[in-house]
PDB file of N, CA and C in Angstrom:
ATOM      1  N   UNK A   1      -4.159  97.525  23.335  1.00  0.00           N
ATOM      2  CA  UNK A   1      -3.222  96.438  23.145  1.00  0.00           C
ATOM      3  C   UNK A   1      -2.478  96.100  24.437  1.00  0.00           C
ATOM      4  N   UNK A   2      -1.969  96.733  25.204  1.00  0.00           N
ATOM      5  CA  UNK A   2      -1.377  96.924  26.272  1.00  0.00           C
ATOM      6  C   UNK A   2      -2.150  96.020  27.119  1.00  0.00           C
ATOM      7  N   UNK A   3      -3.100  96.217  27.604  1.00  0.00           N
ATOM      8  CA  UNK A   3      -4.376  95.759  27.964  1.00  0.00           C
ATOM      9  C   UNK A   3      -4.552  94.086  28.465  1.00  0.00           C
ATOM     10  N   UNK A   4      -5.013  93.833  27.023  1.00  0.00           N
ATOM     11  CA  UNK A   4      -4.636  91.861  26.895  1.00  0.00           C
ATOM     12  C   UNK A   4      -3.141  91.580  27.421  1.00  0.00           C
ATOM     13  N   UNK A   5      -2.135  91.765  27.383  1.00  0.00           N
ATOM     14  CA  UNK A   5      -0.962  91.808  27.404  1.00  0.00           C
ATOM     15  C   UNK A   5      -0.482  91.661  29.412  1.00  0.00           C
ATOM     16  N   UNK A   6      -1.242  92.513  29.778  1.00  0.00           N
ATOM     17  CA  UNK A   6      -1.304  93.139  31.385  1.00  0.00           C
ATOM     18  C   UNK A   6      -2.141  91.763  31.771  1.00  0.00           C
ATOM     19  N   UNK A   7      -3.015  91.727  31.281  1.00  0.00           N
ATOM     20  CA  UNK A   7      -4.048  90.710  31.398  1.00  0.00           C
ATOM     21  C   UNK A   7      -3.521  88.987  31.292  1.00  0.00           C
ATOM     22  N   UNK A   8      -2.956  88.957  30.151  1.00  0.00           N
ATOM     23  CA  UNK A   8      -1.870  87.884  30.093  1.00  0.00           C
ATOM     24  C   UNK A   8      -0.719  87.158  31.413  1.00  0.00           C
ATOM     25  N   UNK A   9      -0.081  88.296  31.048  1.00  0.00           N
ATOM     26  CA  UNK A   9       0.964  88.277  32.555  1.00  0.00           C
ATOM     27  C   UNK A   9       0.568  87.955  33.748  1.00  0.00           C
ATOM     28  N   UNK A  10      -0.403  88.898  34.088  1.00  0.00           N
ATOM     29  CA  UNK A  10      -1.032  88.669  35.218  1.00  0.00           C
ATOM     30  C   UNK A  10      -1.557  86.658  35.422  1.00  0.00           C
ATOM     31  N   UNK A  11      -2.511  86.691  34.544  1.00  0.00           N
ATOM     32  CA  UNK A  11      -3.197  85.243  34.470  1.00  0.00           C
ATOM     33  C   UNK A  11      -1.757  83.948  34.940  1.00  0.00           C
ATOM     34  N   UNK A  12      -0.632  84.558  33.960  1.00  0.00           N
ATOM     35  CA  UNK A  12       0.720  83.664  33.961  1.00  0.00           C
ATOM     36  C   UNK A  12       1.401  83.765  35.735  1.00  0.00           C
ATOM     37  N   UNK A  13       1.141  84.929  36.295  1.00  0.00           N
ATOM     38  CA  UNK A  13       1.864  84.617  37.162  1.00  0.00           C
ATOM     39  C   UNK A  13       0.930  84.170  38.871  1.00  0.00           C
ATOM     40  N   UNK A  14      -0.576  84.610  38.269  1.00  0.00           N
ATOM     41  CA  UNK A  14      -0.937  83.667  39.076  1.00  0.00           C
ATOM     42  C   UNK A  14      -1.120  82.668  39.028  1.00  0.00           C
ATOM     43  N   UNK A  15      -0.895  81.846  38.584  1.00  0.00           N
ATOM     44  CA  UNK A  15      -0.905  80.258  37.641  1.00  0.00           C
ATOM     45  C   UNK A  15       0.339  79.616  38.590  1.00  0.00           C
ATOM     46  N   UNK A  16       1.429  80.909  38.696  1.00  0.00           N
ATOM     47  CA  UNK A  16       2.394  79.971  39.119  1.00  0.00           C
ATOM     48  C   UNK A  16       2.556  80.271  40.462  1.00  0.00           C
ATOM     49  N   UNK A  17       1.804  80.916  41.618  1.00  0.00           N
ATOM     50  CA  UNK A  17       1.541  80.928  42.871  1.00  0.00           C
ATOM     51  C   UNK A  17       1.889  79.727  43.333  1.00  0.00           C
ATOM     52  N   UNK A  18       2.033  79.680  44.573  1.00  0.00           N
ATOM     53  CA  UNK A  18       3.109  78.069  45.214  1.00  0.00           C
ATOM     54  C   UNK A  18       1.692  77.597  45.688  1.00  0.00           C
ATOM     55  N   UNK A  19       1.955  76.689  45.469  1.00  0.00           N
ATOM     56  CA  UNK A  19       0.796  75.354  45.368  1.00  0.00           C
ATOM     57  C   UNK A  19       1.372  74.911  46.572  1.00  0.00           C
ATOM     58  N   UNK A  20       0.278  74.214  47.889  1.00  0.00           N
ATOM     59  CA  UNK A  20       0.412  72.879  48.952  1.00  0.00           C
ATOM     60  C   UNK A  20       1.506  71.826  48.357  1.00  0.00           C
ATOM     61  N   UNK A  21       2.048  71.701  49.083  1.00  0.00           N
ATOM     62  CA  UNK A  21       2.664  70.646  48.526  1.00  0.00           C
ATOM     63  C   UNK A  21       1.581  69.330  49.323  1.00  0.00           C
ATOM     64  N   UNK A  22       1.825  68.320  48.235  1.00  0.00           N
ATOM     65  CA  UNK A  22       1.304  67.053  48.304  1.00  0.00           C
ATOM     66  C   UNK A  22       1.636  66.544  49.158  1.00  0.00           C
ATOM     67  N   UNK A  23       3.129  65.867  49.406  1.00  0.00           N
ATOM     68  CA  UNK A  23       3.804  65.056  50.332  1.00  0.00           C
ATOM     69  C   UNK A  23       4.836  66.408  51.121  1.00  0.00           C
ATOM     70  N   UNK A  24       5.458  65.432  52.324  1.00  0.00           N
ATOM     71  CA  UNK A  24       6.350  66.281  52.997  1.00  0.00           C
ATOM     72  C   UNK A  24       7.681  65.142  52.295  1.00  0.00           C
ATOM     73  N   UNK A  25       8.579  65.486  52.046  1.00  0.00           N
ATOM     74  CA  UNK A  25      10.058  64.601  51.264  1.00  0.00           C
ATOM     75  C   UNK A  25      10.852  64.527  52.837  1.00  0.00           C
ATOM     76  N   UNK A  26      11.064  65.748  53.401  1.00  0.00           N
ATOM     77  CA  UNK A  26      11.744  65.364  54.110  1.00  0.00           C
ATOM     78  C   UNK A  26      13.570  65.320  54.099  1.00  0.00           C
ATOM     79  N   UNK A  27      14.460  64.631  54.676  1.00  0.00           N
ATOM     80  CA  UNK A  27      15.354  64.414  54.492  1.00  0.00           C
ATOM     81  C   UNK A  27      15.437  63.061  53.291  1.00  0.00           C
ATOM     82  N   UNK A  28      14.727  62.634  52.835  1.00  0.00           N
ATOM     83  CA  UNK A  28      14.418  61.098  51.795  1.00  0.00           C
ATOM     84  C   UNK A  28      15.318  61.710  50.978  1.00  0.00           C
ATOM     85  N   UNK A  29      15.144  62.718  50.305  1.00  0.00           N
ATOM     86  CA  UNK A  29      15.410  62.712  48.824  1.00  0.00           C
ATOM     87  C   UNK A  29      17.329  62.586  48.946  1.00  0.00           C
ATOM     88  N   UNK A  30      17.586  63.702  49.999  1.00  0.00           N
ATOM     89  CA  UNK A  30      19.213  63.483  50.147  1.00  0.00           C
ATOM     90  C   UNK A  30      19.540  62.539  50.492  1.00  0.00           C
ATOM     91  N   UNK A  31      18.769  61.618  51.182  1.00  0.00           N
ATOM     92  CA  UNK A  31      19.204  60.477  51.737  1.00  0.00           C
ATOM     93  C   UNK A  31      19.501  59.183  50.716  1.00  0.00           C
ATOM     94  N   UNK A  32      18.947  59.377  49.704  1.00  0.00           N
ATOM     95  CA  UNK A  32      18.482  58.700  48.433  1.00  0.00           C
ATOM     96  C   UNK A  32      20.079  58.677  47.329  1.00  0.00           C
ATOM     97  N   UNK A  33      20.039  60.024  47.507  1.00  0.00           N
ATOM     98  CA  UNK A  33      21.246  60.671  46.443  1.00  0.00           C
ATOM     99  C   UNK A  33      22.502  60.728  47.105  1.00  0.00           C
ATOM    100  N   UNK A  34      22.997  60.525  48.280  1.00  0.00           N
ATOM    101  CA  UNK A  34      24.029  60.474  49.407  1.00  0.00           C
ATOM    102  C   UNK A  34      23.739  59.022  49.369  1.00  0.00           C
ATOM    103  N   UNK A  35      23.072  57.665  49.469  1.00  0.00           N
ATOM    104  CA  UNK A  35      23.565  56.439  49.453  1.00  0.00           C
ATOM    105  C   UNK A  35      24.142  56.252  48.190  1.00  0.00           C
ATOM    106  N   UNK A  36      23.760  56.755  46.787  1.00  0.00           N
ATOM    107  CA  UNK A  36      24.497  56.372  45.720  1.00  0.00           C
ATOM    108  C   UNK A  36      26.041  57.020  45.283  1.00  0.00           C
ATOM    109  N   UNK A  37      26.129  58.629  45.604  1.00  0.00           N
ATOM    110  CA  UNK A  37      26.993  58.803  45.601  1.00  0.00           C
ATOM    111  C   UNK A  37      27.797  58.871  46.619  1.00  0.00           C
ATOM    112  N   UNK A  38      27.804  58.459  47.814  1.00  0.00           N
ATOM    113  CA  UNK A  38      28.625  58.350  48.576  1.00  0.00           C
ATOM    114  C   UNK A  38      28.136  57.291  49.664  1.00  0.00           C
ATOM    115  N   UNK A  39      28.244  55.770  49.432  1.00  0.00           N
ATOM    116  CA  UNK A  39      27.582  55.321  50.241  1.00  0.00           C
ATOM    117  C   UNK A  39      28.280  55.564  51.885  1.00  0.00           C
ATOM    118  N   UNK A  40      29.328  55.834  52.091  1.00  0.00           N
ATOM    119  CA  UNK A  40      30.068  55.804  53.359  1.00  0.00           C
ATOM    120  C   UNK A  40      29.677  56.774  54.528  1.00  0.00           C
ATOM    121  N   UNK A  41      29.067  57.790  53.472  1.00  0.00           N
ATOM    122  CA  UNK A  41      28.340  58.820  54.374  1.00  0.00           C
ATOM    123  C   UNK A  41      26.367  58.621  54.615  1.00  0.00           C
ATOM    124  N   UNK A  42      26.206  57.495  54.275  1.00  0.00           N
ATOM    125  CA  UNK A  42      24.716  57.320  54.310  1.00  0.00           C
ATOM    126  C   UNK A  42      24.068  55.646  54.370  1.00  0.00           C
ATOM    127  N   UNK A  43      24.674  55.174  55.672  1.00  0.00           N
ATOM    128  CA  UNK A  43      24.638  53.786  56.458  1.00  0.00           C
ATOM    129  C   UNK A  43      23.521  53.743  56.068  1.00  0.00           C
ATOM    130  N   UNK A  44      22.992  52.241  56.403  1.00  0.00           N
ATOM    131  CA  UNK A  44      21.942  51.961  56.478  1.00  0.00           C
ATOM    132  C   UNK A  44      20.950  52.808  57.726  1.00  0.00           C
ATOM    133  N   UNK A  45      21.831  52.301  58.558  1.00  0.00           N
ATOM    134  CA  UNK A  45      21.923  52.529  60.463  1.00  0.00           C
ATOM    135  C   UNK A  45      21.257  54.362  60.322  1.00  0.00           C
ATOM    136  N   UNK A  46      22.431  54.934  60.029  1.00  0.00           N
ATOM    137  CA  UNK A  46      22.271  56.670  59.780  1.00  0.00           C
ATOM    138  C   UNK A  46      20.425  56.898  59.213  1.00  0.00           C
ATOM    139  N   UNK A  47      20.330  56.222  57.909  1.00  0.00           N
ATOM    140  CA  UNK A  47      19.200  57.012  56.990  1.00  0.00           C
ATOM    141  C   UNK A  47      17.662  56.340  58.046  1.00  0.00           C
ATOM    142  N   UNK A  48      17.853  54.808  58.742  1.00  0.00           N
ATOM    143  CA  UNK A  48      17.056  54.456  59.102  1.00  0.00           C
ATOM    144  C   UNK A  48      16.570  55.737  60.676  1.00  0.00           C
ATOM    145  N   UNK A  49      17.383  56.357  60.974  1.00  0.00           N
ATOM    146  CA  UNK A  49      17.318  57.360  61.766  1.00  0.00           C
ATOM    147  C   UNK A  49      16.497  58.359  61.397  1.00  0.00           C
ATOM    148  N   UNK A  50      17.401  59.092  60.561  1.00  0.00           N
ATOM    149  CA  UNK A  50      16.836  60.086  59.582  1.00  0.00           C
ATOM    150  C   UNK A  50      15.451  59.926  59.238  1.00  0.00           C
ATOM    151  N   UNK A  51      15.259  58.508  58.720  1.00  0.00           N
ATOM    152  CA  UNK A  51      13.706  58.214  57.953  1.00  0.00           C
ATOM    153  C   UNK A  51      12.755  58.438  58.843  1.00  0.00           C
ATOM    154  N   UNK A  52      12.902  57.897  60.463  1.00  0.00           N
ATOM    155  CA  UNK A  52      12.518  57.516  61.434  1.00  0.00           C
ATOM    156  C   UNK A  52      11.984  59.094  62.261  1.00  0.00           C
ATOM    157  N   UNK A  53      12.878  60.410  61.948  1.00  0.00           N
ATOM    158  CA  UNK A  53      12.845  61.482  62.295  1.00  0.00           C
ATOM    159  C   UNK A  53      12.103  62.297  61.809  1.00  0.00           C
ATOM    160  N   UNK A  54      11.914  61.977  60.519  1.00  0.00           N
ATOM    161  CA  UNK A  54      10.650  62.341  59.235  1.00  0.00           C
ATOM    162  C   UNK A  54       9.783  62.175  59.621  1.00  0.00           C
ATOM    163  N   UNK A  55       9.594  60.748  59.620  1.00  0.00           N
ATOM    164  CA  UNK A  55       8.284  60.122  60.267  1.00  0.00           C
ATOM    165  C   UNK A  55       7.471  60.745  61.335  1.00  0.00           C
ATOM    166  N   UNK A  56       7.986  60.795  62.051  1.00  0.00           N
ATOM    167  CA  UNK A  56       7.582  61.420  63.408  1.00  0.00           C
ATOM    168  C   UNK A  56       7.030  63.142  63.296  1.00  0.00           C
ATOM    169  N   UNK A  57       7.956  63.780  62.470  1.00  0.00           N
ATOM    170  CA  UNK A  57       7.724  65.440  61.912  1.00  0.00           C
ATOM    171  C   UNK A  57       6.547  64.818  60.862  1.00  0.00           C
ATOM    172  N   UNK A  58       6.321  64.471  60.509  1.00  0.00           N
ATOM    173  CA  UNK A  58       5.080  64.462  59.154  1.00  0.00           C
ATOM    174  C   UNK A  58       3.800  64.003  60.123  1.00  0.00           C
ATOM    175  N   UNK A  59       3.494  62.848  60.561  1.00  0.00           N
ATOM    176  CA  UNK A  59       3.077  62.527  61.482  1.00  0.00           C
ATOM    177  C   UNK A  59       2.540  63.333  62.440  1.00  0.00           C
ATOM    178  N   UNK A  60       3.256  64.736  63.257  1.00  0.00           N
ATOM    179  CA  UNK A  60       3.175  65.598  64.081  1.00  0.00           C
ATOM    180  C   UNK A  60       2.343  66.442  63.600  1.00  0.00           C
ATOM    181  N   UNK A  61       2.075  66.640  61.888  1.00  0.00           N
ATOM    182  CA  UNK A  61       2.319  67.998  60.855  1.00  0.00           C
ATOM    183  C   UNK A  61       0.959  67.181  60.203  1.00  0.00           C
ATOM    184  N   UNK A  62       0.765  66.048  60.456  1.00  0.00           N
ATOM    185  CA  UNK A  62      -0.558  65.088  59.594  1.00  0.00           C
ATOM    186  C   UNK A  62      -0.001  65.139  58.120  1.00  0.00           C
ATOM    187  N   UNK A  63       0.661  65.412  57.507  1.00  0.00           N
ATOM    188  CA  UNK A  63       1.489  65.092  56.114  1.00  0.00           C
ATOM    189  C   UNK A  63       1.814  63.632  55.897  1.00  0.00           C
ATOM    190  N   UNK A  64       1.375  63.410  54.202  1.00  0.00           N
ATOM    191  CA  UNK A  64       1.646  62.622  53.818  1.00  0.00           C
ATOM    192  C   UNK A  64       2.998  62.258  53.880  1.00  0.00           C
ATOM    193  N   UNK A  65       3.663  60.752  53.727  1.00  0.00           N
ATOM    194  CA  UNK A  65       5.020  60.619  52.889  1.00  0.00           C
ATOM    195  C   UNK A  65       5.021  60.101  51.930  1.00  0.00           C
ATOM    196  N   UNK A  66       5.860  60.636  50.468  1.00  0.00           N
ATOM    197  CA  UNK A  66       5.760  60.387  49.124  1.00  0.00           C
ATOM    198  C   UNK A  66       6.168  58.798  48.824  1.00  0.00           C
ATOM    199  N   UNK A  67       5.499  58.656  47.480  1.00  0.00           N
ATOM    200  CA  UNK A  67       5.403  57.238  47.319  1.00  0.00           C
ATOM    201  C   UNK A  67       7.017  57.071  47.288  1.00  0.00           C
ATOM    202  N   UNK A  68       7.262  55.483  47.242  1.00  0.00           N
ATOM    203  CA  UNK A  68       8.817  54.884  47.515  1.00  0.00           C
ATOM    204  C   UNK A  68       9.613  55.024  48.897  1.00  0.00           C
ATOM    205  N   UNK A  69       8.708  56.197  50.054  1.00  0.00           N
ATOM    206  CA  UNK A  69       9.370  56.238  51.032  1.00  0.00           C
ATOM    207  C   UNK A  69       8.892  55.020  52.003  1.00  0.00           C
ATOM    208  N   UNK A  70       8.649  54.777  52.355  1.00  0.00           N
ATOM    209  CA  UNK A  70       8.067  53.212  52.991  1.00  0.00           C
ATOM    210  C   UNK A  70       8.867  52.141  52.220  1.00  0.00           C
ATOM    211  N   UNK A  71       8.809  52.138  50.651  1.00  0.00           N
ATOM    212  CA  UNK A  71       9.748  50.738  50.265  1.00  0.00           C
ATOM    213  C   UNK A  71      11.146  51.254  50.494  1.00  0.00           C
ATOM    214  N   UNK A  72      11.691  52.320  50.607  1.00  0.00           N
ATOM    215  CA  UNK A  72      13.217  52.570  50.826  1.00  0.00           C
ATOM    216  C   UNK A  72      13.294  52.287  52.202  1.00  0.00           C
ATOM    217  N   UNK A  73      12.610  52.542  53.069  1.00  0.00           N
ATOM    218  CA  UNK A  73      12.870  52.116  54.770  1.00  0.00           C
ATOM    219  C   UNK A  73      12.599  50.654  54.790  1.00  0.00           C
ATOM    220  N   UNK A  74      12.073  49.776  54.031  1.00  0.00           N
ATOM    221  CA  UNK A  74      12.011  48.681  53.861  1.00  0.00           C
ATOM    222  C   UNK A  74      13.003  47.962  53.726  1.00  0.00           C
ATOM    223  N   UNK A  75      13.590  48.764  52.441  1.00  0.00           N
ATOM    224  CA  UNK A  75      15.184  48.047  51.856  1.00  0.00           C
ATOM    225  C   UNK A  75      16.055  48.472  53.074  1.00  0.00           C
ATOM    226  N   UNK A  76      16.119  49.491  53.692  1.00  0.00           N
ATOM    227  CA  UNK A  76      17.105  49.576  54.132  1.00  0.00           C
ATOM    228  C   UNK A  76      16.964  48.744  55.835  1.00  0.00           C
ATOM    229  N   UNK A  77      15.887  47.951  56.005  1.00  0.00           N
ATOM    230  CA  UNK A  77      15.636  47.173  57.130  1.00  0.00           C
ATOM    231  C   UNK A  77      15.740  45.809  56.769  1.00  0.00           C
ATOM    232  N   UNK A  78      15.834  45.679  55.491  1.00  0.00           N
ATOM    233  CA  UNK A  78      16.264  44.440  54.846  1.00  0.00           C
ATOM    234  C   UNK A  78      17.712  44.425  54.917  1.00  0.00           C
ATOM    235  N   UNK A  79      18.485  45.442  54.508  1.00  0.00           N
ATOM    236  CA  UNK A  79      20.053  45.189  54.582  1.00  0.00           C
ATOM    237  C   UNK A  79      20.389  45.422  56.065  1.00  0.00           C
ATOM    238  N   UNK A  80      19.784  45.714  57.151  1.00  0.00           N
ATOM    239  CA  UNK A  80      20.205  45.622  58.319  1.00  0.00           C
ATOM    240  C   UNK A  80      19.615  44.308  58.787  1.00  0.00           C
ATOM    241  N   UNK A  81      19.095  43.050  58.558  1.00  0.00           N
ATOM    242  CA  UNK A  81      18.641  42.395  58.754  1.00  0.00           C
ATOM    243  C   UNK A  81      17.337  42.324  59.976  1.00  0.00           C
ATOM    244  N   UNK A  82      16.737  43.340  59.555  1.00  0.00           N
ATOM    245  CA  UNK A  82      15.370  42.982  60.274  1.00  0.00           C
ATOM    246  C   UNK A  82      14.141  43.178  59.208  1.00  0.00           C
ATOM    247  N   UNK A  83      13.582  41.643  59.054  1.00  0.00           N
ATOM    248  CA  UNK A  83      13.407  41.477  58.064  1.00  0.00           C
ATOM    249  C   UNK A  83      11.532  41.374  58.456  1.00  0.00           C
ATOM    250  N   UNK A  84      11.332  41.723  59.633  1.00  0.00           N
ATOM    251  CA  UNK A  84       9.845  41.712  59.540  1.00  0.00           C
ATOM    252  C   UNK A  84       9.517  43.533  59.637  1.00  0.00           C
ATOM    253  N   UNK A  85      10.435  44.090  60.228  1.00  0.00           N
ATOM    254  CA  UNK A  85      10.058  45.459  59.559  1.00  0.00           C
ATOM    255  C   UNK A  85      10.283  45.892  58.562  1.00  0.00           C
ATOM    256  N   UNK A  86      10.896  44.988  57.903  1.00  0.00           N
ATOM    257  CA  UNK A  86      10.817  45.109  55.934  1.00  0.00           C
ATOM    258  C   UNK A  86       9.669  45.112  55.483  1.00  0.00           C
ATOM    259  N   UNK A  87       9.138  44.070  56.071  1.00  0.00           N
ATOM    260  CA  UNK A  87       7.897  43.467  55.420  1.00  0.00           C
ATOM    261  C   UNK A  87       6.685  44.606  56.039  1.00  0.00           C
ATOM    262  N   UNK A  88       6.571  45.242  56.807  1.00  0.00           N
ATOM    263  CA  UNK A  88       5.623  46.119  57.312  1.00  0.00           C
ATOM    264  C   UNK A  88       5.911  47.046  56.761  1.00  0.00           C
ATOM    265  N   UNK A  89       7.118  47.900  56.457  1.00  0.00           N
ATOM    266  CA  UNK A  89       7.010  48.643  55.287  1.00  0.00           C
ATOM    267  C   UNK A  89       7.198  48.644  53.996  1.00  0.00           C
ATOM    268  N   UNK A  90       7.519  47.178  53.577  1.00  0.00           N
ATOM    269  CA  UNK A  90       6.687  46.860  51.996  1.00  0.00           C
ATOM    270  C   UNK A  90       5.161  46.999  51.849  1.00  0.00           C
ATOM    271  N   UNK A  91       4.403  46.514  53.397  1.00  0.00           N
ATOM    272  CA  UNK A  91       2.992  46.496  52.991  1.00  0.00           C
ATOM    273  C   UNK A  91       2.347  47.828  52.976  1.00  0.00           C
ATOM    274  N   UNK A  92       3.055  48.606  53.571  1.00  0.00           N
ATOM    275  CA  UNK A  92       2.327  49.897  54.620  1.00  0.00           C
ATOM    276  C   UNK A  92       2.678  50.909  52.526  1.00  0.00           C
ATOM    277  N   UNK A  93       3.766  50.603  52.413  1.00  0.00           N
ATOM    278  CA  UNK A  93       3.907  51.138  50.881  1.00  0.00           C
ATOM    279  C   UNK A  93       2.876  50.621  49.996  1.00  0.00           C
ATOM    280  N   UNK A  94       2.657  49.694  49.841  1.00  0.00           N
ATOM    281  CA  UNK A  94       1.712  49.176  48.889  1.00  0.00           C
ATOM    282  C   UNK A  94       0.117  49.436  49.350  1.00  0.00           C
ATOM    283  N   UNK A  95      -0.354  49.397  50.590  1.00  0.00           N
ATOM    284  CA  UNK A  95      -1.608  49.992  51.075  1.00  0.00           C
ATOM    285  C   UNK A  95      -1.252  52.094  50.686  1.00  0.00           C
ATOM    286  N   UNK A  96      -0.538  52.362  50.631  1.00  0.00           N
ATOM    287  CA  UNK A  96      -0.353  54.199  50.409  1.00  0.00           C
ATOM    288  C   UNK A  96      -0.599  53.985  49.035  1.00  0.00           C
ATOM    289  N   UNK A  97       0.155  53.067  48.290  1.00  0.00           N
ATOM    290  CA  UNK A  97       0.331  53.405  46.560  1.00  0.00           C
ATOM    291  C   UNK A  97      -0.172  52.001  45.972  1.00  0.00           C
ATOM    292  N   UNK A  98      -1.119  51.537  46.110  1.00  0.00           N
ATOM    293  CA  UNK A  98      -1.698  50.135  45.411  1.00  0.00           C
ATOM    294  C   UNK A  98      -0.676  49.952  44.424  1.00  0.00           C
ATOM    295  N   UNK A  99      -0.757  51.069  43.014  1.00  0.00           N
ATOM    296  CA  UNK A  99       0.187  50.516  42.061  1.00  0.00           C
ATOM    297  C   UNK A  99       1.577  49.976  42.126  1.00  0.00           C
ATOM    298  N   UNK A 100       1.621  50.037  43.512  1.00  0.00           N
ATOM    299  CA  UNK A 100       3.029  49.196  44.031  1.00  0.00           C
ATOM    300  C   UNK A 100       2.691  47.641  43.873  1.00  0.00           C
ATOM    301  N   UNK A 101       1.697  47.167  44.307  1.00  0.00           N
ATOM    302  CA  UNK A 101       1.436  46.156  44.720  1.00  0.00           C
ATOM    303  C   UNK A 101       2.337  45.081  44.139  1.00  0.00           C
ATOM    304  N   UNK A 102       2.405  44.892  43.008  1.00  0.00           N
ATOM    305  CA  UNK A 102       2.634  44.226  42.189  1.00  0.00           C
ATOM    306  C   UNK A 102       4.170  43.825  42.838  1.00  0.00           C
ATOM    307  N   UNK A 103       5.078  45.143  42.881  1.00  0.00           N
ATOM    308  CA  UNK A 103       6.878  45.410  43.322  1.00  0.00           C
ATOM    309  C   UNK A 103       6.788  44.422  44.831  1.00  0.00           C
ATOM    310  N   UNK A 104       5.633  45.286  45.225  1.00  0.00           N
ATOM    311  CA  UNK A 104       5.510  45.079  46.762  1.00  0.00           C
ATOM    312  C   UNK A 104       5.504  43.904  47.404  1.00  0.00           C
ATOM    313  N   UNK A 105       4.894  42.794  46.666  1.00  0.00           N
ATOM    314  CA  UNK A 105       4.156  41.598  46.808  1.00  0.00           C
ATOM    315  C   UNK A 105       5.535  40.710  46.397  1.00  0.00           C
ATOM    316  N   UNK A 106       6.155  40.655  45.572  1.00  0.00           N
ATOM    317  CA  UNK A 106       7.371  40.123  44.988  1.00  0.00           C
ATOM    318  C   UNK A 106       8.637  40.511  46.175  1.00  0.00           C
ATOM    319  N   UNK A 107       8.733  41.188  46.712  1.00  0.00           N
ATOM    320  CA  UNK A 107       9.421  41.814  47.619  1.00  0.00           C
ATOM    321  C   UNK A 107       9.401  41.106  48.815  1.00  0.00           C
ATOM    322  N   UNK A 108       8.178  41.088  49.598  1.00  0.00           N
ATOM    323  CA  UNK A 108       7.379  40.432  50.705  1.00  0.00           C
ATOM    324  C   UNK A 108       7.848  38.718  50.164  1.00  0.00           C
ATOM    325  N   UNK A 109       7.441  38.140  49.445  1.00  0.00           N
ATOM    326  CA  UNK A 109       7.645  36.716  48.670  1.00  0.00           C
ATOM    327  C   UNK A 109       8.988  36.800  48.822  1.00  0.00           C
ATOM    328  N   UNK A 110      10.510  37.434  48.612  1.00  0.00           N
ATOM    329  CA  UNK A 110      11.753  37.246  48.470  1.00  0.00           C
ATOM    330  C   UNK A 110      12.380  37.169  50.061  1.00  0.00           C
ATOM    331  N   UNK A 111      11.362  37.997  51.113  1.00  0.00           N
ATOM    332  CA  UNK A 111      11.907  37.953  52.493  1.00  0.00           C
ATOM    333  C   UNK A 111      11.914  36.811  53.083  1.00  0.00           C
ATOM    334  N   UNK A 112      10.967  35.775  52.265  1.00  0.00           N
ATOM    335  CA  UNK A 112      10.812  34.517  53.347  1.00  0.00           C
ATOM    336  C   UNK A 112      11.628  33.441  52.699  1.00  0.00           C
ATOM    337  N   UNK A 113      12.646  33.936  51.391  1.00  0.00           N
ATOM    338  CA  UNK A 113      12.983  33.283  50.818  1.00  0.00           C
ATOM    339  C   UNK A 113      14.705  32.745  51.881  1.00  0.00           C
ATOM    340  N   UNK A 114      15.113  31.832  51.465  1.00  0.00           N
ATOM    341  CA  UNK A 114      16.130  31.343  52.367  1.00  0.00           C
ATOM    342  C   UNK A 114      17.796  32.370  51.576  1.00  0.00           C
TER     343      UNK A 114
END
């Protein structure tokens, strides 16, 4: 009885061995959760840095960046008003995650809007 049991456990805890991660996050995710709750500490100016610093470490490291990170450097090149590197990382998001397309494309369409 003991046996199956040993056998069990075992199976369970190699199951939960740390897996590759998929994407590298980066500083994104705080950067994400620091513009909502505190926007004063997380400028546009600041995160476009930050994002920009990622970039470069993932890049260095050949790591992906997780979907929404390209449309958040987007938005946040939209509220600084540079509005064609919006649009390069609306597209550069939607070529990583097609199922963007749809967000993506509506997005791109609102930049040229007056």
């Amino acid at each position: 009885m003991k046996q199956p049991v040993l056998l069990l456990a075992l199976a369970l805890l190699t199951g939960c061995a740390s897996q590759p991660t998929l994407y590298t996050w980066g500083s994104y995710e705080d950067l994400v959760y620091t513009m909502y709750a505190r926007p004063d500490k997380a400028t546009p100016e600041l995160q476009i840095t930050r994002l920009d610093e990622d970039f470069q470490k993932a890049r260095a490291k050949n790591k992906a960046l997780p979907p929404g990170w390209h449309a958040h450097l987007g938005y946040l090149y939209f509220q600084t008003g540079k509005l064609e590197q919006a649009r390069q990382e609306f597209e550069t998001e939607k070529t990583n995650f097609p199922e963007s397309a749809v967000f993506m494309d509506r997005l791109v369409a609102n930049l040229k809007k007056p």
